[in-house]
Protein backbone atom coordinates (compact mmCIF):
# COMPACT_ATOMS: atom_id res chain seq x y z
CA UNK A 1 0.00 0.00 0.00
CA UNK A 2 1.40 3.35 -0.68
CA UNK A 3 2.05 5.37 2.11
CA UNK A 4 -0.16 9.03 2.99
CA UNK A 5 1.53 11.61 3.35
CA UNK A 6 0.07 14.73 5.20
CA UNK A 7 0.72 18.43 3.76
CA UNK A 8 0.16 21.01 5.88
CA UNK A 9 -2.28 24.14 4.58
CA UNK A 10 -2.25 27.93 5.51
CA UNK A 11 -5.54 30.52 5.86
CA UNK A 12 -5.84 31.94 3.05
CA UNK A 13 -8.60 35.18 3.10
CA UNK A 14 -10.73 35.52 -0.01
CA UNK A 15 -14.29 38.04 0.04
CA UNK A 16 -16.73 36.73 2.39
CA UNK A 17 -14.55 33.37 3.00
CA UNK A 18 -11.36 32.12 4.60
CA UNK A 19 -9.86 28.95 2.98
CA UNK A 20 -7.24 26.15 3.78
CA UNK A 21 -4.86 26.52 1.22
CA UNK A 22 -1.67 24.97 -0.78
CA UNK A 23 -0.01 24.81 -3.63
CA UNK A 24 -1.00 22.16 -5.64
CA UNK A 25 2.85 21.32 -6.54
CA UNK A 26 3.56 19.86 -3.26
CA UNK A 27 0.28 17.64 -4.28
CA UNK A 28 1.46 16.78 -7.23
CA UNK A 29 5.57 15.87 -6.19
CA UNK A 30 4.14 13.60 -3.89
CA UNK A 31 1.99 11.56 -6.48
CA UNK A 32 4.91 11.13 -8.06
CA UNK A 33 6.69 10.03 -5.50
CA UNK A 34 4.85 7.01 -5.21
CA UNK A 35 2.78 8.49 -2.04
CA UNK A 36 -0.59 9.47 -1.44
CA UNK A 37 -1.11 13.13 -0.55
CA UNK A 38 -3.77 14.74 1.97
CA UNK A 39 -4.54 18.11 2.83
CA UNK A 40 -3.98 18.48 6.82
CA UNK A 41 -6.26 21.82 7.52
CA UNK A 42 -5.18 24.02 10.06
CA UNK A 43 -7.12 23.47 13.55
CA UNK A 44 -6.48 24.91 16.89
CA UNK A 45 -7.50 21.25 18.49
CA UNK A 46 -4.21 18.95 20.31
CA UNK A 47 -6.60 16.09 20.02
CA UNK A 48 -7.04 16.67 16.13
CA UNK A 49 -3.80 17.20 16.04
CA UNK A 50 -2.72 13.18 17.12
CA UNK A 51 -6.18 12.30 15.38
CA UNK A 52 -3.94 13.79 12.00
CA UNK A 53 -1.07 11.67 12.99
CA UNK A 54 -3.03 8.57 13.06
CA UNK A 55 -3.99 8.88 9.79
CA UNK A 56 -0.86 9.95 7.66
CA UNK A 57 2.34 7.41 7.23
CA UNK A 58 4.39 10.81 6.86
CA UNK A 59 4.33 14.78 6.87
CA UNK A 60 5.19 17.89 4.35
CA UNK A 61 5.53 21.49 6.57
CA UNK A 62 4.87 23.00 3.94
CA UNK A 63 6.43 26.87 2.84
CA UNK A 64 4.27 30.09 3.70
CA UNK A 65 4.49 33.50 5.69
CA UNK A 66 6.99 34.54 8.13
CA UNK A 67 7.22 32.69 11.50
CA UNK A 68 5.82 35.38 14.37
CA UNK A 69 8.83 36.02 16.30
CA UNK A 70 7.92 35.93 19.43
CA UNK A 71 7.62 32.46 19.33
CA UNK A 72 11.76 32.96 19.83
CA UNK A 73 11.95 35.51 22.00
CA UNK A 74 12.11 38.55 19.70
CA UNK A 75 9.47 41.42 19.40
CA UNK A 76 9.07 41.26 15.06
CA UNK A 77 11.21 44.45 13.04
CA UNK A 78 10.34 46.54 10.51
CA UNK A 79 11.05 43.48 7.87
CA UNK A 80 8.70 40.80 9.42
CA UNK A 81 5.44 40.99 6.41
CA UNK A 82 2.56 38.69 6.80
CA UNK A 83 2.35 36.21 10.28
CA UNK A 84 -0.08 33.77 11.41
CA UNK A 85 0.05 32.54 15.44
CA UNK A 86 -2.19 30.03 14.62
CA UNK A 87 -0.87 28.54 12.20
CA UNK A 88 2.47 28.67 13.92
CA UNK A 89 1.63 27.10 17.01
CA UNK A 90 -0.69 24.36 15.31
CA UNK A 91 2.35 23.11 13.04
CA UNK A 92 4.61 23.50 16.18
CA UNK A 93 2.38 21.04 17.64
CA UNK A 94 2.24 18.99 14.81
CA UNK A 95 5.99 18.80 14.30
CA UNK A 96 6.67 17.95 18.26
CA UNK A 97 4.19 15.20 18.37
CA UNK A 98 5.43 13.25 15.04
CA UNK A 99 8.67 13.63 16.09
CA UNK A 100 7.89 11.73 19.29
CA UNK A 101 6.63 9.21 16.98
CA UNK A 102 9.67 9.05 14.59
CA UNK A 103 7.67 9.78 11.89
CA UNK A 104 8.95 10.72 8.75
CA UNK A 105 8.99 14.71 8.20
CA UNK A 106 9.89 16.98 5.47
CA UNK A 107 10.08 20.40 6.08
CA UNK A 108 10.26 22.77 3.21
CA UNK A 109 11.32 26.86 3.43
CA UNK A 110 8.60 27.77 6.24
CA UNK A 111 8.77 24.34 7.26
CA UNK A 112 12.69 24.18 8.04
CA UNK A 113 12.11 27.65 9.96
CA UNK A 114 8.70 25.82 11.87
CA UNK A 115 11.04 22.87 12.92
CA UNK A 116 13.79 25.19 14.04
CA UNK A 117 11.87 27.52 16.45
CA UNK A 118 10.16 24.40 17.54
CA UNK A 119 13.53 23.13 18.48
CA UNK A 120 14.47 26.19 20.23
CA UNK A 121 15.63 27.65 17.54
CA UNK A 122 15.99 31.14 16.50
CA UNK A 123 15.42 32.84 12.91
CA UNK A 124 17.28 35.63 11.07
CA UNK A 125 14.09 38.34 10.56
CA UNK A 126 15.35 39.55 7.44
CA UNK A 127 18.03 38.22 5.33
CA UNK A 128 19.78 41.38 3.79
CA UNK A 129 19.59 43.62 6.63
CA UNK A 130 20.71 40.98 9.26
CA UNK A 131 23.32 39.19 8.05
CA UNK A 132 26.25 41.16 6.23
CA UNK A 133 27.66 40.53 2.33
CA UNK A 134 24.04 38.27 2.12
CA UNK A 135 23.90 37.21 -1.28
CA UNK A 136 20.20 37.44 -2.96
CA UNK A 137 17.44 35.01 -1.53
CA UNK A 138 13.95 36.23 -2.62
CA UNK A 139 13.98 36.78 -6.74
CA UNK A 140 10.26 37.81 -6.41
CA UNK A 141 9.89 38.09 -10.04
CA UNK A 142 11.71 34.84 -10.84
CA UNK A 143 9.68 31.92 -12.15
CA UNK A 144 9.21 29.14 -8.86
CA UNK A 145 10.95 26.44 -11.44
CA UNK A 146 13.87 28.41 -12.11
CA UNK A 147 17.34 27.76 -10.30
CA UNK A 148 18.65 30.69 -8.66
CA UNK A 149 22.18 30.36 -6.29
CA UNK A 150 24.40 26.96 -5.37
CA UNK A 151 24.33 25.35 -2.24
CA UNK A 152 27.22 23.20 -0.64
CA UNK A 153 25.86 20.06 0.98
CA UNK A 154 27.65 18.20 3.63
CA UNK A 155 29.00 14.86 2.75
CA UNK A 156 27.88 13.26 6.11
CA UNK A 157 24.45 14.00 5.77
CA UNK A 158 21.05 12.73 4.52
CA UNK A 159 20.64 15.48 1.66
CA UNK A 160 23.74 14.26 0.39
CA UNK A 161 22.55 10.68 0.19
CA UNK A 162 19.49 11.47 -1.57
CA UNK A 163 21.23 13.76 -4.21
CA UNK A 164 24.89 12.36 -4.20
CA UNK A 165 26.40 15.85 -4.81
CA UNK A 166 28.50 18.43 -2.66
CA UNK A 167 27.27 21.34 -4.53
CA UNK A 168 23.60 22.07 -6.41
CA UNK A 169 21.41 24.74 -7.46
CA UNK A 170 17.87 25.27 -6.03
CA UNK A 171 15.43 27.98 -6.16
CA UNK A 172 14.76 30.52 -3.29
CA UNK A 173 12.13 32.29 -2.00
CA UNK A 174 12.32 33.18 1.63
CA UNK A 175 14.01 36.33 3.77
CA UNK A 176 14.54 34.81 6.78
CA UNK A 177 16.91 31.88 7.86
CA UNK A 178 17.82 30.03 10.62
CA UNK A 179 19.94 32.34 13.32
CA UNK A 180 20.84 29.60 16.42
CA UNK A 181 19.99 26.10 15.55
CA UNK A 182 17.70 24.12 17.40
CA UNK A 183 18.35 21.37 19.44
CA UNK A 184 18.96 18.10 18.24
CA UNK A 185 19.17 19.88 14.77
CA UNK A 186 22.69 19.54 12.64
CA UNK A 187 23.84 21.36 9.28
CA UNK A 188 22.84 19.82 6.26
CA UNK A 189 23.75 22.70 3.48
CA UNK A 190 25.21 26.05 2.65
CA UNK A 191 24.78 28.81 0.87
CA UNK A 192 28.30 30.52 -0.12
CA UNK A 193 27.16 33.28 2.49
CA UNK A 194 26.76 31.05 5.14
CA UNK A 195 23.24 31.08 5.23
CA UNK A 196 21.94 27.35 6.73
CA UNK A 197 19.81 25.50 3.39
CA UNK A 198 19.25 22.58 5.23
CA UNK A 199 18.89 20.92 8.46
CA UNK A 200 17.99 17.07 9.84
CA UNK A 201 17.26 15.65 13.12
CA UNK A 202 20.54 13.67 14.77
CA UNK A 203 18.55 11.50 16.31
CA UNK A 204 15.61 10.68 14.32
CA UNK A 205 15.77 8.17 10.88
CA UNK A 206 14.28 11.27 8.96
CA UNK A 207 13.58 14.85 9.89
CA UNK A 208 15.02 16.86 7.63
CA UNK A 209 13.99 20.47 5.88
CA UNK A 210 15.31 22.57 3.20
CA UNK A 211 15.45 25.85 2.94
CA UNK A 212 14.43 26.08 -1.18
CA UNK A 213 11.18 24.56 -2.80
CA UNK A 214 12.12 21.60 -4.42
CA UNK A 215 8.41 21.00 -5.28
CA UNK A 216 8.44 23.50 -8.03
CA UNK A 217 11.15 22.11 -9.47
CA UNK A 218 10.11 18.69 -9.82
CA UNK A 219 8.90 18.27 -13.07
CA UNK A 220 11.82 20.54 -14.54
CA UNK A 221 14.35 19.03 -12.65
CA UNK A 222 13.59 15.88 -11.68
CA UNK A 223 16.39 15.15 -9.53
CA UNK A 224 14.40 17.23 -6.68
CA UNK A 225 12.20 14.54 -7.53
CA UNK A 226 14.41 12.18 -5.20
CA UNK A 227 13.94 14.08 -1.75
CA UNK A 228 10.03 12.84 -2.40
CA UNK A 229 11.09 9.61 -3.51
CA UNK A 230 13.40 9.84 0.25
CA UNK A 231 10.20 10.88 2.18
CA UNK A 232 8.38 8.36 0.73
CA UNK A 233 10.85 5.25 1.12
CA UNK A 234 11.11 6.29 4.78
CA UNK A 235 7.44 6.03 5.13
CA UNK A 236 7.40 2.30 3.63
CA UNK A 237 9.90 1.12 6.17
């Protein structure tokens, strides 16, 4: 049986209605994958939230607004754009609790940042402003499928396994990054500024999140194809 994989959703505020939302690429990279996706709507419930975990094999934090900083300590700057404490504190939730049960997570953009602060973590506000000679990480009017900058991947490391290269290209979309790392979190990937692309559990067989989208760039590049294909496997064994 394939395994189901549960991807997170964010309020989305259209006229007269608000709306669980996602984009349907993270849908469609794990189809591919060889897993079944569901939609995981955001609830304010801790019993939905293990009800959730009963049903899904594995789970997608998906990418999103900026992580309210207060969550690490920090009153938000001038930078910080659109926030939701809800959903922040539902994911947190989420995260914690599958982590407890080893289950298999990917976080992606957002998602690293979610499992970070979760972790005790703390987050860069704003790229360019906060950390000095920052090289460009939000093209806003670059295509999602397009590669944008190199990251260096460590060779003792889970990212490096699924994509059996030091150095690739991703996409990137986000302004804030990982500041202190949380605990029980190691470096998985580089920028050439320093900035942290990815992250995995030490102690857990896979909790890991990247700091790009690799679902956009699935069907263009179908190596990103393989950090699915990784989620997935995990979930079968």
């Amino acid at each position: 049986m394939k395994p189901i994989i549960g991807i997170t959703t964010f309020w989305e505020n259209k006229p007269r209605k608000l709306y669980d939302s996602v984009s349907h690429n993270y849908i469609k990279s794990v189809y591919l994958a060889g897993g079944i996706p569901i939609l995981i709507p955001l609830v304010e419930d801790e019993n939905t939230v293990n009800s959730y975990l009963n049903l899904v094999d594995g789970l997608i934090l998906t990418g999103g607004e900026d992580v309210w900083p207060l969550l690490y300590g920090e009153n938000p700057n001038d930078k910080i754009q659109l926030i939701c404490e809800e959903r922040d504190k539902f994911e947190i939730k989420l995260f914690l609790k599958a982590l407890k049960l080893n289950m298999p997570v990917l976080g992606i953009c957002r998602g690293l940042q979610v499992m970070n602060v979760a972790l005790e973590g703390t987050l860069y506000q704003d790229i360019n402003s906060q950390i000095e000679n920052s090289l460009g990480h939000y093209p806003k009017d670059t295509p999602v499928n397009s590669l944008y900058h190199e990251v260096q991947i460590d060779k003792e490391s889970k990212i490096f396994d699924i994509f059996n290269e030091e150095k690739i290209r991703v996409n990137s979309f986000h302004h804030q990054s990982i500041k202190k790392l949380g605990n029980s979190l190691k470096e998985a990937a580089w920028s050439v500024d320093g900035v942290i692309e990815a992250v995995e559990h030490i102690n857990k067989d896979f909790a890991v999140g990247v700091q790009w989208h690799p679902e956009d760039l699935t069907i263009k590049y179908p190596a990103f194809l393989k950090l699915f294909k990784a989620l997935v496997k995990e979930c079968k064994s």
